[in-house]
Protein backbone atom coordinates (compact mmCIF):
# COMPACT_ATOMS: atom_id res chain seq x y z
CA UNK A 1 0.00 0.00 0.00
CA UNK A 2 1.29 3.24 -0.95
CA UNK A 3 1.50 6.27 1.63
CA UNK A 4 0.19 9.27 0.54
CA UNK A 5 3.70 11.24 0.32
CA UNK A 6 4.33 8.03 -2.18
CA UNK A 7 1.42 8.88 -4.41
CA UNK A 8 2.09 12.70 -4.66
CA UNK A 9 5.54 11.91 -5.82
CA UNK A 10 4.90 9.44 -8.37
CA UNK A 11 1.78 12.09 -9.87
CA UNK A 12 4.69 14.69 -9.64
CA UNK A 13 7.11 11.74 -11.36
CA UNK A 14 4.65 11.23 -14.21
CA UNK A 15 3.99 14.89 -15.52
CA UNK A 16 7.19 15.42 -15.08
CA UNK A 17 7.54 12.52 -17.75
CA UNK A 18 4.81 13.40 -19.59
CA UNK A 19 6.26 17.19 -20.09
CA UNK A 20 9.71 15.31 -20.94
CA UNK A 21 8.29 13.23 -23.29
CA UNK A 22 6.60 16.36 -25.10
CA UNK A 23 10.00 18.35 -25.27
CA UNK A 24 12.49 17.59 -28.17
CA UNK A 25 15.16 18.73 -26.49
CA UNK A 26 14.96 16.29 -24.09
CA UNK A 27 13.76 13.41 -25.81
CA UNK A 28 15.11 14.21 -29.21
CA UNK A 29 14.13 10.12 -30.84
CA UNK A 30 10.31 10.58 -29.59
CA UNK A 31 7.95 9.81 -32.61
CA UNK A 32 5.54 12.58 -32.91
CA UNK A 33 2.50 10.07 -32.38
CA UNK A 34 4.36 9.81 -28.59
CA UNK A 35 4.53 13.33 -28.07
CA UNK A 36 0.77 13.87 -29.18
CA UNK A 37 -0.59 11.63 -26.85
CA UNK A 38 1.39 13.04 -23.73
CA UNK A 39 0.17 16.17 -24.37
CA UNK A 40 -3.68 15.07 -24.78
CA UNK A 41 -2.61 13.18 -21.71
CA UNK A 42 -1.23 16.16 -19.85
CA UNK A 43 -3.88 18.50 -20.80
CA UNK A 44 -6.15 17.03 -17.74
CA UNK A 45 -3.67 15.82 -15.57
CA UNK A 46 -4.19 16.64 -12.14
CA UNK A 47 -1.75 19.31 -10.73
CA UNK A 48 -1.09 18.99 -6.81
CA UNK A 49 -1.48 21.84 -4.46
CA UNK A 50 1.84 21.97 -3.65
CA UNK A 51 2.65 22.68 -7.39
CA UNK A 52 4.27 25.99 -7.88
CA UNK A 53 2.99 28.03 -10.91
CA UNK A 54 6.40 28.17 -12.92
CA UNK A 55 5.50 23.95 -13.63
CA UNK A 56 2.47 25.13 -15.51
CA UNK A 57 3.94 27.80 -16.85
CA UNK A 58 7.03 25.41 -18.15
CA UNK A 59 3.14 22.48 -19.40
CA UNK A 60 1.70 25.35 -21.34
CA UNK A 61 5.10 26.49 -23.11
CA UNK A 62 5.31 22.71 -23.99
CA UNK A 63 2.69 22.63 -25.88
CA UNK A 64 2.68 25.60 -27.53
CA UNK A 65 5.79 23.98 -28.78
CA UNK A 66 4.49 21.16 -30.01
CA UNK A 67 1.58 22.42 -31.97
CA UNK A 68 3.78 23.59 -34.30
């Protein structure tokens, strides 16, 4: 059973995934299917309350990105 500090870090783990797979930079050998689904993925993914605004800031410039 996973504590609750446990499942806040792995949500925080996986966006921050999903945001890597979405920039080239960082995954540079991503097919473009990959990145299209992380950021359909990532457009409802649930943001903790501990999340400071620059993350969402950094999701939106991501996709703007990669609608291009």
């Amino acid at each position: 059973m996973s504590t609750p500090d446990e499942e806040r870090r792995a949500i925080s783990q996986v966006r921050r995934f999903l945001f890597d797979l979405m920039d080239a930079s960082v995954t540079p050998r991503v097919p473009g299917y990959v990145r299209k689904r992380a950021r359909q993925v990532s457009k409802h993914y649930p943001l903790l309350p501990s999340d400071d605004v620059s993350y969402e800031e950094h999701r939106e410039r991501m996709i703007k990105e990669n609608r291009r």
